[in-house]
Protein backbone atom coordinates (compact mmCIF):
# COMPACT_ATOMS: atom_id res chain seq x y z
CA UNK A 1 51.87 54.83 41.00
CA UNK A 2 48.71 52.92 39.99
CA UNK A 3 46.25 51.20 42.30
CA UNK A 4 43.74 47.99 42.10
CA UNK A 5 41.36 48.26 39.58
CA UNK A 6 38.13 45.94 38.63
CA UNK A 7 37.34 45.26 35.02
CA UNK A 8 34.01 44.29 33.47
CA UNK A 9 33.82 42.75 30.42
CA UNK A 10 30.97 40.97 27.64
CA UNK A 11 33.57 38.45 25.64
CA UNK A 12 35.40 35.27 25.83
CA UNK A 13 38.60 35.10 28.63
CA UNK A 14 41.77 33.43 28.33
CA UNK A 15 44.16 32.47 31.03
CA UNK A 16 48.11 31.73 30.04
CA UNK A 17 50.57 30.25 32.47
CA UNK A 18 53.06 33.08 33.72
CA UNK A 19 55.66 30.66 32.74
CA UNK A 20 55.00 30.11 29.19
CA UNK A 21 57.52 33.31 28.41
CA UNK A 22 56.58 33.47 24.98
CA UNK A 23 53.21 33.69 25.03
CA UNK A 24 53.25 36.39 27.89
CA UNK A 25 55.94 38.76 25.59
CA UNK A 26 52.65 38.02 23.03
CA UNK A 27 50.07 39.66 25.20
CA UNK A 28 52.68 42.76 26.17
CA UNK A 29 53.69 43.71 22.62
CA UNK A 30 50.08 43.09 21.82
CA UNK A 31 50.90 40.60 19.24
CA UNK A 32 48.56 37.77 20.77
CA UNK A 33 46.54 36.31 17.46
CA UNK A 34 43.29 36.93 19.76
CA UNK A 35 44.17 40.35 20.15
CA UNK A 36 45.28 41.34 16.53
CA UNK A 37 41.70 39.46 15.37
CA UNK A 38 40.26 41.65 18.45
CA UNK A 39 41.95 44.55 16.84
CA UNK A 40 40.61 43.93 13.73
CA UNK A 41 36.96 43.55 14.33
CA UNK A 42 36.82 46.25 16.40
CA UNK A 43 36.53 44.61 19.96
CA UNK A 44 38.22 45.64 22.95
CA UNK A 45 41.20 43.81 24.65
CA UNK A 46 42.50 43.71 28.24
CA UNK A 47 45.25 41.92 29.52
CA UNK A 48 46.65 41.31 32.90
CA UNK A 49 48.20 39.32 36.09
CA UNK A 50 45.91 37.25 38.08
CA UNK A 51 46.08 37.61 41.86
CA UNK A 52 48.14 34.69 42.14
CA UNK A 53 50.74 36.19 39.91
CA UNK A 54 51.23 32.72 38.03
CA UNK A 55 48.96 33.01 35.45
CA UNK A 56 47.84 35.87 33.12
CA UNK A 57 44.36 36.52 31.79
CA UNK A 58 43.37 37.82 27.94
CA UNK A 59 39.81 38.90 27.77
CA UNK A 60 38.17 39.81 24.35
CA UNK A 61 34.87 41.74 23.83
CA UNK A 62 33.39 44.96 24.69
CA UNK A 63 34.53 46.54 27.90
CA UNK A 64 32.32 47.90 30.13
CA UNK A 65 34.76 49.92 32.24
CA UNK A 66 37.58 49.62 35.04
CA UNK A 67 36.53 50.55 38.32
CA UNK A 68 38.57 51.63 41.14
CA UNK A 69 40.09 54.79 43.02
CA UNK A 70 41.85 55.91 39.47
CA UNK A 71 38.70 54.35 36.57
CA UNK A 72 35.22 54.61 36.87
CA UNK A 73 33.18 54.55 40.07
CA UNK A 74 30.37 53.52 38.49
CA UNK A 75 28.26 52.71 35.33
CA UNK A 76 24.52 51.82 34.40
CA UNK A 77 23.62 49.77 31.33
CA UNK A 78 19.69 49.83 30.46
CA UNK A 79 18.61 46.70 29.19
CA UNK A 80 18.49 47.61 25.40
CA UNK A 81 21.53 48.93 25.76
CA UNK A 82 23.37 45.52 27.49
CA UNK A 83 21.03 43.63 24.78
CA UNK A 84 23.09 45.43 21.98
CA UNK A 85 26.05 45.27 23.52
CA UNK A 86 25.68 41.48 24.20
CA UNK A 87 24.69 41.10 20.49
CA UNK A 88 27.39 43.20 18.87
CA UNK A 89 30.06 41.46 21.11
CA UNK A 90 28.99 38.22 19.70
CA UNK A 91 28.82 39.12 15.84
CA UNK A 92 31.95 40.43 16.28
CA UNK A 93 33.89 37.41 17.87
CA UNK A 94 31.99 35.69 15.19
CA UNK A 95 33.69 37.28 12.80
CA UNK A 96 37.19 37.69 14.48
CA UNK A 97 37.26 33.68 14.23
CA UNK A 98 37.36 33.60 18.16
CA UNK A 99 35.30 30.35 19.26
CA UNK A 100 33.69 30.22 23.14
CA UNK A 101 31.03 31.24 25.09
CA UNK A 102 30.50 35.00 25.50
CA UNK A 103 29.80 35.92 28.62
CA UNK A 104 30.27 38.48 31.47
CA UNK A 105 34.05 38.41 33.23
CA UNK A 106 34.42 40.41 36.03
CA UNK A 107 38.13 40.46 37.07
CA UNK A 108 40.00 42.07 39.98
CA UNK A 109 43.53 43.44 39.02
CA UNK A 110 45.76 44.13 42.04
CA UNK A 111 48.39 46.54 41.50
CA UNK A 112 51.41 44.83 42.87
């Protein structure tokens, strides 16, 4: 049994339309392009169903945590520490070819 969980991440986010089959089997045999070039640069990847169930969500960067009764209950970042992360995050998309905007995505994941 799992339960709700909250996920913080520094990266770029995605959405793809639930019915787009082939792009959803992408993300669950974790064979998205964004997530092999994650993969490959060393950034983290997190995948899920929005709360309206008709649309996923990719997100690609450096994961803070996922909070909730069965992650993390909490975390502190100092400010050096969120600068580097921040800074890493970005040299890394750089690098995996992903284009965008880096920036924090804070995402509720029910757990229908």
């Amino acid at each position: 049994m799992g339960a709700d969980v909250f996920h913080v991440c520094y990266g770029l986010r995605w959405e793809v339309d639930a019915a787009n089959e082939e792009e959803v089997s992408l993300l669950e045999e974790r064979q998205d392009p964004r997530q092999i070039a994650a993969k490959n640069n060393k950034l983290d990847t997190w995948w899920g169903v929005t709360t309206d169930q008709g649309r996923y969500f990719l997100t690609v960067g450096k994961l803070v945590g996922n909070f909730g009764c069965e992650g993390n209950h909490t975390a502190r970042l100092e400010d050096g520490e969120m600068a580097r992360l921040m800074a890493e995050a970005r040299q890394r998309l750089h690098a995996a070819g992903l284009e965008g905007e880096p920036a924090w995505h804070c995402q509720y994941i029910p757990d229908y």
